[in-house]
Protein backbone atom coordinates (compact mmCIF):
# COMPACT_ATOMS: atom_id res chain seq x y z
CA UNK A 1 -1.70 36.43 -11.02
CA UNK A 2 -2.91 38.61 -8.65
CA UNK A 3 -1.26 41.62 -6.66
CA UNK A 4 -0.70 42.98 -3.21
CA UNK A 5 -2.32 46.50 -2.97
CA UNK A 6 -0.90 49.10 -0.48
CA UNK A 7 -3.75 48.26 1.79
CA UNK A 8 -3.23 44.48 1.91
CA UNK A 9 0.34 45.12 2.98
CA UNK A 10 -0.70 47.67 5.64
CA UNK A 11 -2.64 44.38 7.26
CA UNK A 12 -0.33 42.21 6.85
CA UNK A 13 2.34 44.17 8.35
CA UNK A 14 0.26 45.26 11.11
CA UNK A 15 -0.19 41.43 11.69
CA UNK A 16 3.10 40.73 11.64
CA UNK A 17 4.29 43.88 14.27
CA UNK A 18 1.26 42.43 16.34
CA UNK A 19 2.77 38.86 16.61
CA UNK A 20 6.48 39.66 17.18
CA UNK A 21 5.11 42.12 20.10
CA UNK A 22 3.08 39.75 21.69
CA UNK A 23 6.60 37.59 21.72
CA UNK A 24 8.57 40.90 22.96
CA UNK A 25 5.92 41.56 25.98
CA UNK A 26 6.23 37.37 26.85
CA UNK A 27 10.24 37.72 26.70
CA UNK A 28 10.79 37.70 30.39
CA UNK A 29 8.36 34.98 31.20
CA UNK A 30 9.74 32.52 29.48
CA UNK A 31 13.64 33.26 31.51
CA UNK A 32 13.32 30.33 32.74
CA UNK A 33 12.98 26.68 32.38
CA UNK A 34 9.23 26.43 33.25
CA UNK A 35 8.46 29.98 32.00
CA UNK A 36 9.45 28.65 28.84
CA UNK A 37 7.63 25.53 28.75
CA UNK A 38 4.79 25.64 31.07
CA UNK A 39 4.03 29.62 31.53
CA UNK A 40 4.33 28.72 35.46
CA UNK A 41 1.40 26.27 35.21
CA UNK A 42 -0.86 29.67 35.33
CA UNK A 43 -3.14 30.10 32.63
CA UNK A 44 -6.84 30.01 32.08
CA UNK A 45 -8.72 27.36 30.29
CA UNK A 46 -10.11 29.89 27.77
CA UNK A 47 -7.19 31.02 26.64
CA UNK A 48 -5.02 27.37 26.46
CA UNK A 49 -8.29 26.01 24.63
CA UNK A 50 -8.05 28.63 22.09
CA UNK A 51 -4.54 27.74 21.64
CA UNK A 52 -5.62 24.22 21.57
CA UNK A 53 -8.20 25.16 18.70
CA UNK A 54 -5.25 26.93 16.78
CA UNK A 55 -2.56 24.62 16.64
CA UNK A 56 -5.46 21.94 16.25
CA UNK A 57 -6.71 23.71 12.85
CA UNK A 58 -3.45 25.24 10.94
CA UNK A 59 -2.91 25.73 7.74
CA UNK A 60 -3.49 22.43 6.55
CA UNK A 61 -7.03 22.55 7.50
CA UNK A 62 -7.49 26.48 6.29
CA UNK A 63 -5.97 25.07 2.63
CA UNK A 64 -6.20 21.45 3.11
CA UNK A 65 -9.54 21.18 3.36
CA UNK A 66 -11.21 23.66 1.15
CA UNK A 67 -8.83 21.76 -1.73
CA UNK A 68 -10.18 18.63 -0.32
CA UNK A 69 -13.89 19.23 -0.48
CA UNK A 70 -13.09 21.17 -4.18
CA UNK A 71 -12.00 18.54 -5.33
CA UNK A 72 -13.78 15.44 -3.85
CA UNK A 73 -16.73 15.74 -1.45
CA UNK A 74 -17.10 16.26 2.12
CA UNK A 75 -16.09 12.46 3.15
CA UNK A 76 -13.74 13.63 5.54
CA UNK A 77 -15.97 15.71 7.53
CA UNK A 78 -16.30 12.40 9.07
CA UNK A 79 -12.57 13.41 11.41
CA UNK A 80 -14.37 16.78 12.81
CA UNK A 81 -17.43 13.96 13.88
CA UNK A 82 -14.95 11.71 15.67
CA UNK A 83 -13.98 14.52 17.84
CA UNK A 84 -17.10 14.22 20.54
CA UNK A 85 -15.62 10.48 21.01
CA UNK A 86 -12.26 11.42 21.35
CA UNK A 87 -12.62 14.85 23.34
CA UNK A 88 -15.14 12.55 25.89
CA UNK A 89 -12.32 9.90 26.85
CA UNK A 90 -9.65 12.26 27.07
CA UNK A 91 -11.47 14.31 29.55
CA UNK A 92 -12.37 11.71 31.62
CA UNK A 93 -9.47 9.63 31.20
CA UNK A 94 -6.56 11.19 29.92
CA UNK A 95 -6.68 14.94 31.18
CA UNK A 96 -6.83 13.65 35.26
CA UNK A 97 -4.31 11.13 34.16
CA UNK A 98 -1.90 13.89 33.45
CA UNK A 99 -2.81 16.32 35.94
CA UNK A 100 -1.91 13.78 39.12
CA UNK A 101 1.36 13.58 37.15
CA UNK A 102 2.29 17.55 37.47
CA UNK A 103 5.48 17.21 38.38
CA UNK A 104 6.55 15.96 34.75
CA UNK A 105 5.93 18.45 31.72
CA UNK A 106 6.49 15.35 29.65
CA UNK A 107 3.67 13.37 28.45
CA UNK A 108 5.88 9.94 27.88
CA UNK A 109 7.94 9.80 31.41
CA UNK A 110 5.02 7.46 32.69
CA UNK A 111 5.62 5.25 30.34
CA UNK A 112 9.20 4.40 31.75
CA UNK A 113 8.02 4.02 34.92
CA UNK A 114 5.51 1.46 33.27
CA UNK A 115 7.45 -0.47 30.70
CA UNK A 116 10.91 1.06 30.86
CA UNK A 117 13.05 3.88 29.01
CA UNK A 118 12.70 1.52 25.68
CA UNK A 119 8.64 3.06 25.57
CA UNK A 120 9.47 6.82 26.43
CA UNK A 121 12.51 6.43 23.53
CA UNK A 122 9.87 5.00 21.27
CA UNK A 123 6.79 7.61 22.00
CA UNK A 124 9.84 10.18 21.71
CA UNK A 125 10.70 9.24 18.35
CA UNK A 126 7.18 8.56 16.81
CA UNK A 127 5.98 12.14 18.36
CA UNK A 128 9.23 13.61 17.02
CA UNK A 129 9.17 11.95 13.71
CA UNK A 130 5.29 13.41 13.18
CA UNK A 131 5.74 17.02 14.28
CA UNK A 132 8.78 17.17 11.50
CA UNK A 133 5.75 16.41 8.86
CA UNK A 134 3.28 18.12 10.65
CA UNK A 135 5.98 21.53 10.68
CA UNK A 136 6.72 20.72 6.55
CA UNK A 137 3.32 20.04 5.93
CA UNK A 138 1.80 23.65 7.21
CA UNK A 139 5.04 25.63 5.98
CA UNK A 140 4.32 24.38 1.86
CA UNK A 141 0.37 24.88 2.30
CA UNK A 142 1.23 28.43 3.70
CA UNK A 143 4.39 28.95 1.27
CA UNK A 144 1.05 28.37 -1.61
CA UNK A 145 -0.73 31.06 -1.60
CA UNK A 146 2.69 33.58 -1.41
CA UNK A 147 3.99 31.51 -4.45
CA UNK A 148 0.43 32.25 -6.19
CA UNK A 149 0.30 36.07 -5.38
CA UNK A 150 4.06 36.82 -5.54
CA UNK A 151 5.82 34.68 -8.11
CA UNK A 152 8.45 33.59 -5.79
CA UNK A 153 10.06 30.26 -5.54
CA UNK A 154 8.25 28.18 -3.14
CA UNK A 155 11.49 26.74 -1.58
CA UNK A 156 12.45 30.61 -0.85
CA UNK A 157 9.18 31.41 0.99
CA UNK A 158 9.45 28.45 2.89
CA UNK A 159 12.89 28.96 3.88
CA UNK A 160 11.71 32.79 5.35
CA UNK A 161 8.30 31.38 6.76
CA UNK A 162 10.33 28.80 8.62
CA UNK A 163 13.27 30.94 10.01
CA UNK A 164 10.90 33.62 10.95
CA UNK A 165 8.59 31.32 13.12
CA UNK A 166 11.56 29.75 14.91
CA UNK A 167 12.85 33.24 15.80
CA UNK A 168 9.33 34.31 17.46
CA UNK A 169 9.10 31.04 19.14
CA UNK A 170 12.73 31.53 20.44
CA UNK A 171 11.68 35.03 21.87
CA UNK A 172 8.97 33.71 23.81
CA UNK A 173 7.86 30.40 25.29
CA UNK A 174 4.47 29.27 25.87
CA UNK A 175 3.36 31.95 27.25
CA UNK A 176 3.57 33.96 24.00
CA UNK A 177 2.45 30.98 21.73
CA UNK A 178 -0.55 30.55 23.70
CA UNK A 179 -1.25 34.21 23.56
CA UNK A 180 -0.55 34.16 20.31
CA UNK A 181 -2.87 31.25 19.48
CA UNK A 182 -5.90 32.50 21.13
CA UNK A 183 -4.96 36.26 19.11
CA UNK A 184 -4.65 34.26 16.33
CA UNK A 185 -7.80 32.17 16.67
CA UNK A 186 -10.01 34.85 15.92
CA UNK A 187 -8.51 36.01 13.06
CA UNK A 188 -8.25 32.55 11.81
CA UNK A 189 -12.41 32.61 12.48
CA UNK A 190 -13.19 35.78 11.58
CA UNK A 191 -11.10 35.20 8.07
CA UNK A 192 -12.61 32.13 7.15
CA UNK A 193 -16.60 33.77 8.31
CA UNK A 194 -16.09 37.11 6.10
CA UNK A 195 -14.90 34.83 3.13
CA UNK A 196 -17.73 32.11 3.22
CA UNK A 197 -20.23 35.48 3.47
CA UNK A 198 -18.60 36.86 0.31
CA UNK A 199 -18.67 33.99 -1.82
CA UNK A 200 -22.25 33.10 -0.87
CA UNK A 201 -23.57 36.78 -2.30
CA UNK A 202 -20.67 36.18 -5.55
CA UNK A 203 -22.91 35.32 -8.21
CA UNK A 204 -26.52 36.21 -9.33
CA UNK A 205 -28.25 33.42 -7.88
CA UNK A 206 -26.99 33.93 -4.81
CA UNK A 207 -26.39 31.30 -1.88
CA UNK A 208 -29.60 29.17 -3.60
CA UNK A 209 -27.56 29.29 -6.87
CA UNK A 210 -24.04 28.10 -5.23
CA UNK A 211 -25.44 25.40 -2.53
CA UNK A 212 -27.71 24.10 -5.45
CA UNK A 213 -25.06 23.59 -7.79
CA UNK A 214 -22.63 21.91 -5.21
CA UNK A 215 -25.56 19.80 -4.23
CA UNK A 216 -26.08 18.54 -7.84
CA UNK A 217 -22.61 17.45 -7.94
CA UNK A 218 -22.47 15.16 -5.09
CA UNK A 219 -20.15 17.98 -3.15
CA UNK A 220 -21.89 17.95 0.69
CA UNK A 221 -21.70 14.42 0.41
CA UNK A 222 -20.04 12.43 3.27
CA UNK A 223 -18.87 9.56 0.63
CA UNK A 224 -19.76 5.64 1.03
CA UNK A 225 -21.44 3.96 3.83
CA UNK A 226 -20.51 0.54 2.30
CA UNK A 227 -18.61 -2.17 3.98
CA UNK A 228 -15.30 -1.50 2.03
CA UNK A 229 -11.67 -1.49 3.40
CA UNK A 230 -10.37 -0.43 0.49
CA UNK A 231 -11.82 2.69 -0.05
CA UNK A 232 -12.12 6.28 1.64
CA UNK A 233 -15.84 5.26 3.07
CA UNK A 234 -17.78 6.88 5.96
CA UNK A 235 -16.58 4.29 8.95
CA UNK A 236 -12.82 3.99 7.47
CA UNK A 237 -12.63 7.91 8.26
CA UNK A 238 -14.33 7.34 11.19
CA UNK A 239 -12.28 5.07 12.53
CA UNK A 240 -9.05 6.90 11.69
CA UNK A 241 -10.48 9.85 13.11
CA UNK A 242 -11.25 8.25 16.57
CA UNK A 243 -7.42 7.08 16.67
CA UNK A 244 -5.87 9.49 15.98
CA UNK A 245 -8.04 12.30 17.96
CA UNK A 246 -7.45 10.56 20.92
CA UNK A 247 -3.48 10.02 19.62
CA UNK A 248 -4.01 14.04 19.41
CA UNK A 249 -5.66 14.94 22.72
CA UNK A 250 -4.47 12.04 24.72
CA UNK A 251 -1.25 11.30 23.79
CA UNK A 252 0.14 14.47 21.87
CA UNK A 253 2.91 16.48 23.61
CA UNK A 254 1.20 19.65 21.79
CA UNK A 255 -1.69 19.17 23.96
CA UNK A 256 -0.47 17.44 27.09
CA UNK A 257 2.12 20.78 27.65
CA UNK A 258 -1.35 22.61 27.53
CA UNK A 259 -3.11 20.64 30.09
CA UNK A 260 -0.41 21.27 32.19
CA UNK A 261 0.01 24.82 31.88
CA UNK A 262 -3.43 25.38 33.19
CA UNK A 263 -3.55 26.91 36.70
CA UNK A 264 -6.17 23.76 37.97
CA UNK A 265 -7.88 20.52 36.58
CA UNK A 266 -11.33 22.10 36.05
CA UNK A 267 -9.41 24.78 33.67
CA UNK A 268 -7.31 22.03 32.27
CA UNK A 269 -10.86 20.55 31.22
CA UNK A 270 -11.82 23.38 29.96
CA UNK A 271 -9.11 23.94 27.93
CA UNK A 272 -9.66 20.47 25.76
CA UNK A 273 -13.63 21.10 25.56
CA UNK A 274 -13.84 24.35 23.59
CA UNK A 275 -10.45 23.48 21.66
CA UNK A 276 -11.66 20.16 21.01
CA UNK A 277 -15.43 21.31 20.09
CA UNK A 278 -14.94 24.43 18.36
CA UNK A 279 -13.14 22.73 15.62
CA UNK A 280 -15.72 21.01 14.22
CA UNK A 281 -18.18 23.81 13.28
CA UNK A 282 -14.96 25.65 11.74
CA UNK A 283 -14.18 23.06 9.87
CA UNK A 284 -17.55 22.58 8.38
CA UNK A 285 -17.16 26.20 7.39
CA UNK A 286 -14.05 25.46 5.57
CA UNK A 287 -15.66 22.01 4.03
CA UNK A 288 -18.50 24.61 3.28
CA UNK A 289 -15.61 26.98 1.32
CA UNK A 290 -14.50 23.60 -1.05
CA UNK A 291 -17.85 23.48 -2.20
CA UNK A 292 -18.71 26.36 -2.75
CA UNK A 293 -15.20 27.35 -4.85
CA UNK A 294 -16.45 24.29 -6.94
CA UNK A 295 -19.81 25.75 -7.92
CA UNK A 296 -18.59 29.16 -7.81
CA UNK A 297 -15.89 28.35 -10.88
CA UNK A 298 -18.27 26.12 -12.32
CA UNK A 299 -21.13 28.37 -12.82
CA UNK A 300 -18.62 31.59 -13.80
CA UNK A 301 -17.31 28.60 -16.29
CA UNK A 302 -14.05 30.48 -15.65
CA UNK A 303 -10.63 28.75 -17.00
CA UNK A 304 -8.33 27.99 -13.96
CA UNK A 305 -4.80 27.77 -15.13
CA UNK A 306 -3.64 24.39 -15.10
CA UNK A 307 -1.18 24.89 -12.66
CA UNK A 308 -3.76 25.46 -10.05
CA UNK A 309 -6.33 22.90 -11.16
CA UNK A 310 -4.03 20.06 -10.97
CA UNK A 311 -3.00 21.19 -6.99
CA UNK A 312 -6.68 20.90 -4.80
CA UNK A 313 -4.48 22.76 -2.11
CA UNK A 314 -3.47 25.97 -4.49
CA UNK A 315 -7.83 26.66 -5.38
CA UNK A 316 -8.27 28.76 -2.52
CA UNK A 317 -5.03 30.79 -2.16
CA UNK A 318 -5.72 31.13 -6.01
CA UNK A 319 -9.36 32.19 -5.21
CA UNK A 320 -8.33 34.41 -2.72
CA UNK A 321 -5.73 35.71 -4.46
CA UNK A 322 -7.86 36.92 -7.67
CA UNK A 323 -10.89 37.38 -6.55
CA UNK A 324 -11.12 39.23 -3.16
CA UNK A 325 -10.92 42.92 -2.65
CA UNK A 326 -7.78 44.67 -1.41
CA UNK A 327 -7.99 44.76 2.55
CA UNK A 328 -10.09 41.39 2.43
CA UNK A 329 -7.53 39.74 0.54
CA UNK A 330 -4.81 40.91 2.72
CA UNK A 331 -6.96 39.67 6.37
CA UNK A 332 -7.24 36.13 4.85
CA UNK A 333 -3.13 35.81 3.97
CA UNK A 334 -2.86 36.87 7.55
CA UNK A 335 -4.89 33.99 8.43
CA UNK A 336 -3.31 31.73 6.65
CA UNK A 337 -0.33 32.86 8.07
CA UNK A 338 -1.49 33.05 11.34
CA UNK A 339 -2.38 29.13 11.16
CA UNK A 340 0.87 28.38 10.21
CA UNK A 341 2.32 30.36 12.91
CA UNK A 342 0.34 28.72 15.90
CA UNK A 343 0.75 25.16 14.36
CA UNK A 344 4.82 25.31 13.64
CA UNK A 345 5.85 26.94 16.82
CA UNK A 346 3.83 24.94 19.03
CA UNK A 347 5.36 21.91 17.40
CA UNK A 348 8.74 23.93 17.87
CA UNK A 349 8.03 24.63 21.80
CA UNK A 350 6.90 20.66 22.25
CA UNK A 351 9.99 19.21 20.11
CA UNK A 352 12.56 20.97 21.80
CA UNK A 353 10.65 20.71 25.84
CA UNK A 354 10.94 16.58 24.90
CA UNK A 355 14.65 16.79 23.75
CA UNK A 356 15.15 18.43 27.06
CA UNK A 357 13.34 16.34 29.93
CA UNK A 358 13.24 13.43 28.09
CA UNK A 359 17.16 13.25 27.00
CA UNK A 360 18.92 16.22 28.41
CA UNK A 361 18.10 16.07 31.86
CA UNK A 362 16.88 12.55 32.28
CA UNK A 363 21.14 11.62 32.03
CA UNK A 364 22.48 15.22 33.06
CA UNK A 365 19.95 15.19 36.34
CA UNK A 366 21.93 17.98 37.72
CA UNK A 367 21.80 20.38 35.41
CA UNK A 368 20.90 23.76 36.00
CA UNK A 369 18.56 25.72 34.83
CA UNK A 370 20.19 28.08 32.83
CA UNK A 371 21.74 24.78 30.96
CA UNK A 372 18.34 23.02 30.50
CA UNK A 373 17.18 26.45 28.82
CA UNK A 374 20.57 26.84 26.41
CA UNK A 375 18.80 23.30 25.37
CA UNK A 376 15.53 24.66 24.62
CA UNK A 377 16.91 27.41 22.63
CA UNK A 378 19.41 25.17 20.52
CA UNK A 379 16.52 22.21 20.00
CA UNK A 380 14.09 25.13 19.10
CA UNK A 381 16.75 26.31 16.52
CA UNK A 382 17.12 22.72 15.32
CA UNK A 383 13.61 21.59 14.65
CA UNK A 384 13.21 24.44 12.86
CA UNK A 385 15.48 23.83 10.06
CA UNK A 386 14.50 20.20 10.05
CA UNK A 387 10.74 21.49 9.56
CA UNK A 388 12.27 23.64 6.49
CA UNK A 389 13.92 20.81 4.90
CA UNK A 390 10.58 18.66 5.48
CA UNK A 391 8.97 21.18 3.29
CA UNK A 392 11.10 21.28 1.03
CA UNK A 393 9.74 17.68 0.49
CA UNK A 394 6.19 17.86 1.09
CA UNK A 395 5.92 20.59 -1.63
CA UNK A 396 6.65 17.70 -4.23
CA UNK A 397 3.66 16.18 -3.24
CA UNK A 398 1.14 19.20 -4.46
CA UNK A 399 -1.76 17.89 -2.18
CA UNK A 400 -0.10 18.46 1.74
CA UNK A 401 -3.68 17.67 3.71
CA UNK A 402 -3.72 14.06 2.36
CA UNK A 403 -0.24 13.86 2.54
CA UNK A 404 0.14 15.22 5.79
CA UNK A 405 -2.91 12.95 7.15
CA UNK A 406 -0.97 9.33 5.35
CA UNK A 407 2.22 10.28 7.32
CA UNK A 408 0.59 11.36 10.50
CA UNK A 409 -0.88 8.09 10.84
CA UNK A 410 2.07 5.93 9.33
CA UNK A 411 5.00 7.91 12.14
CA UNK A 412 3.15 7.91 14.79
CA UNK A 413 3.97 4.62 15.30
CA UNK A 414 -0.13 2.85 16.84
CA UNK A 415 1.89 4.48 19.78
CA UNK A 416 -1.70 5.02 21.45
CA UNK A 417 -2.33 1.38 21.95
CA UNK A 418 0.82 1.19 24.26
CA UNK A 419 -0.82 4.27 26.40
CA UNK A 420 -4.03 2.23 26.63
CA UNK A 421 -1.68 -1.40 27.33
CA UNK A 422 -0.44 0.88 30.69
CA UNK A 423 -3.92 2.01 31.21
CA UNK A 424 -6.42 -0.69 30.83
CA UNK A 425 -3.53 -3.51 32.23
CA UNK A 426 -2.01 -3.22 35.89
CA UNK A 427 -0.60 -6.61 34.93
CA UNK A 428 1.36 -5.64 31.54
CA UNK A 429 4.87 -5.07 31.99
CA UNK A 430 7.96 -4.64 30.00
CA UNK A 431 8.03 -7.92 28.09
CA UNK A 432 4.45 -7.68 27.57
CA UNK A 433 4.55 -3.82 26.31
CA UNK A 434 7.79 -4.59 24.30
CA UNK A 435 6.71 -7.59 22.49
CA UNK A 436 3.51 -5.92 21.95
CA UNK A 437 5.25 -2.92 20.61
CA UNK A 438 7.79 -4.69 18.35
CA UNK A 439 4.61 -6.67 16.28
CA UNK A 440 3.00 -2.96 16.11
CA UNK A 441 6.22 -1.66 14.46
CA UNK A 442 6.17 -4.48 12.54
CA UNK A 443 3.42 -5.05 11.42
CA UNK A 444 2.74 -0.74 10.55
CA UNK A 445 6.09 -1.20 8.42
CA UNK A 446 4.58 -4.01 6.19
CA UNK A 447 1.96 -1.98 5.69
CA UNK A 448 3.57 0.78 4.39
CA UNK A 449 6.45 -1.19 2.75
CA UNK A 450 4.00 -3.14 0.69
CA UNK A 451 1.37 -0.45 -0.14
CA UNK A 452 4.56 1.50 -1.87
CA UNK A 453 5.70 -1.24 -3.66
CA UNK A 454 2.89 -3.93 -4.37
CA UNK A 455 4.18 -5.21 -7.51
CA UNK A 456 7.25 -6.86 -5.31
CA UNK A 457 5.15 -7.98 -2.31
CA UNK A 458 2.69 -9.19 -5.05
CA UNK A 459 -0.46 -11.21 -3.10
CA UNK A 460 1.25 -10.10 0.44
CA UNK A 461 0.93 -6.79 -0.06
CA UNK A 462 -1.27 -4.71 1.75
CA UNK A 463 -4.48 -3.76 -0.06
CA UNK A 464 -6.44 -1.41 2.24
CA UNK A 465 -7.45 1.89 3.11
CA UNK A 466 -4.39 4.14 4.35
CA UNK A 467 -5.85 5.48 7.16
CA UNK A 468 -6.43 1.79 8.39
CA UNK A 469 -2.59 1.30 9.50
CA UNK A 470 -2.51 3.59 12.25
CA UNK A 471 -5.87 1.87 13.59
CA UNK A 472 -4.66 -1.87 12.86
CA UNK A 473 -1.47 -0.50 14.44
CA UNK A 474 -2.62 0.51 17.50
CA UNK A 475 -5.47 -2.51 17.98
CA UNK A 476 -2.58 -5.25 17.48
CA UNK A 477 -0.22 -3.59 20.45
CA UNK A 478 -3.04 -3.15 22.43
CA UNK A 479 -4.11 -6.71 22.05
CA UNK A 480 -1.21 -8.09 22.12
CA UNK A 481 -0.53 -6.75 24.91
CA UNK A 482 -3.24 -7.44 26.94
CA UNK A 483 -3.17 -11.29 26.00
CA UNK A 484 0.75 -11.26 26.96
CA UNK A 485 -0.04 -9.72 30.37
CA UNK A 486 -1.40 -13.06 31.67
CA UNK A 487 1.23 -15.10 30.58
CA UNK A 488 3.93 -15.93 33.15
CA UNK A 489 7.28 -13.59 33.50
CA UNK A 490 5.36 -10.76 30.61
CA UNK A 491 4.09 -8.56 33.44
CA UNK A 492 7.31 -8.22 35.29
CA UNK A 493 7.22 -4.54 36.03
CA UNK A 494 10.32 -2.40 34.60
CA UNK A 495 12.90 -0.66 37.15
CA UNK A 496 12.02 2.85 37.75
CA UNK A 497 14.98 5.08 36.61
CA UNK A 498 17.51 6.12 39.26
CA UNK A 499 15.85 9.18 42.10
CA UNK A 500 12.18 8.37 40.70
CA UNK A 501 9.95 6.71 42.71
CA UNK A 502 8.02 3.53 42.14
């Protein structure tokens, strides 16, 4: 295995002393409750869309992905195109929604006011429920490439990723994350840009060599076009990826907390544009990485332990780990690291705002501030050993983007189809949303119950693509829904919690 030099160190702690005083210089912003989760409602577009872009890529797309295409082909690609779709109705739609709504840094108190506490509970617990394998997800793929290059124990370097990014996100807010993130963004960028350069000069041939090769083995290809629902085809991917984009930018407290920490609407816009857009070129540039790795081991014919061959996520940390120069090789750990870091402790700064306005100080309405923060700091605290211990899990899987995608789709509960019930329906109320809701749940659980265990479900199970359940899930609440809100006593509206108006 391959070695740190003196000079990959030297970047890597330089990286690290960068971070921790970004958080140091943020410290005294983030004093207060809205310091802490909105930065005052004061920041530019640019910079919250970078920050979008940031926590939007992470380290399951800088390993994830390159892994991915390695091994298979560039089928998912098909996400990054669902993104225009997605990025155009939240803009129009769900970005104003929000911003009339300042007063709230919680994206699911509307929903209470629609269909009652029941929905915010249940949008709580599915966004909860996904940012704890969203945090375990990015802490193994980062843990990967440190396991590779030092010989550690994964667990161990997932246990001192984890506590380390709760302690910066403890030190300072939003402010400092989305500082961070837009820092971090570039190096994420310019990490990913230098290595794609170097491997396209890595062999004789040259790029002509590499792209040629990859061609010839199906590797830029975006997969079936057929009609199947049972396979991984172009318009199953498609269709995941326009669910859960707009579960991402629409719905997501992540995002939402972003939109509202913008100083204006037109900067809030902003702010979902370029973090929205600028992920798909990247992530062709890391589809573009996957290939090329393929063609770059196949024409070098070099043996790849089998260790590393039978993980797609461990090819590039392994790559990157034997192959580039000291310096280079020490920038793209820092990347990898630096995607974790945006991803984890903007899950941490979300997770913990919910537990506080939409627990804490929806019952304790009196609270103070210094209380509500005390909250913050504890929930931070808590998620992050949670987001360990998820880890600790996903590393049994050995192949966290797929893993991470499955779950993603499974937790979140088709909780986007009772956003659009409240949007598209004046007439749906609580029964309606609640029935609706209930045959979601339902029906996502078969689903999953039966795709785990077909062989007791036998001829009931369910037989199609895995991405399909959070788009089934989300079309049968939303459906639902809408044909309950014309029956009789469905669209009675729900009481609006005690000092909230109607």
């Amino acid at each position: 295995m391959g070695k740190f030099s003196a000079f990959d160190l030297v970047v890597l702690i330089l990286y690290f002393v960068g971070t921790l005083g970004v958080g140091v210089f943020f410290y005294r912003k983030s004093r207060s409750t809205e310091g802490f989760v909105a930065g005052h409602h004061s920041l530019p577009g640019w910079l919250t869309g970078l920050s979008i872009f940031a926590t939007y890529l992470s380290s399951i797309s800088f390993i994830g992905i390159p892994g991915k295409a390695y091994a298979d082909n560039w089928s998912f690609f098909t996400f990054s195109l669902s993104l225009p779709i997605a990025v155009f109705i939240a803009y129009h739609y769900f970005v104003p929604y929000y911003r009339r709504r300042a007063e709230s840094i919680s994206a699911y108190e509307e929903l209470e006011r629609r269909f009652g506490y029941w929905a915010r509970l249940y949008a709580n617990l599915c966004f909860l429920t996904t940012q704890i394998a969203r945090m375990g997800a990015v802490l193994y793929l980062t843990a990967v490439p440190m396991q590779i290059l030092l010989g550690w124990d994964i667990k161990a370097i997932i246990f001192l990723l984890g506590i380390s990014v709760t302690v910066y996100t403890l030190m300072g807010g939003i402010t400092a994350v989305i500082w961070t993130d837009a820092i971090q963004s570039f190096i994420l960028i310019g990490g990913a840009l230098v290595c794609t350069l170097v491997m396209l000069f890595s062999v004789s041939g040259g790029p002509a060599q590499l792209l040629s090769t990859a061609l010839a083995e199906g590797k830029f290809s975006l997969g079936s076009f057929g009609p199947s629902l049972r396979e991984e085809t172009f318009w199953v991917v498609l269709l995941f990826g326009i669910v859960l984009n707009l579960q991402n930018f629409g719905i997501d407290q992540n995002y939402v907390q972003r939109y509202k920490s913008s100083k204006n609407d037109r900067e809030a816009g902003k702010s979902l544009l370029l973090g929205g857009l600028l992920y798909i070129p990247v992530s062709a540039m890391f589809f573009l990485i996957g290939s090329l790795l393929f063609a770059y081991y196949k024409i070098k014919a070099a043996e790849i332990p089998q260790a590393i061959a039978a993980k797609p996520d461990y090819i590039f940390p392994y790559y990157i780990v034997q192959t580039l120069p000291a310096g280079l090789r020490g920038l793209l750990i820092a990347a990898i690291f630096a995607a974790a870091m945006s991803t984890v402790s903007t899950s941490l700064n979300s997770a913990a705002t919910l537990i506080m306005s939409d627990f804490f100080r929806r019952f304790k309405a009196d609270a103070t501030d210094r209380q509500c923060l005390n909250v913050l700091y504890w929930a931070t605290g808590f998620f992050g050993l949670v987001g360990i211990l998820a880890a600790f899990v996903m590393s049994r899987f050995g192949e966290g983007f797929k893993t991470w995608q499955t779950l993603a789709g499974i937790f979140s509960g088709g909780m986007l189809g009772l956003f659009l019930l409240g949007l598209l329906s004046r007439r749906a109320g609580n029964a309606a949303g609640g029935i609706a809701t209930a045959l979601g749940i339902l029906l996502i659980l078969w689903m999953t119950v039966s795709k785990m265990f077909p062989a007791f479900f036998g001829r009931f199970s369910y037989s199609w693509n895995d991405f399909l359940i959070p788009v089934i899930g989300t079309a049968a609440i939303l459906l639902t829904g809408l044909a309950l809100s014309r029956v009789k006593g469905a669209n009675e509206k729900a009481p609006c919690p005690e000092g909230q108006g109607a």
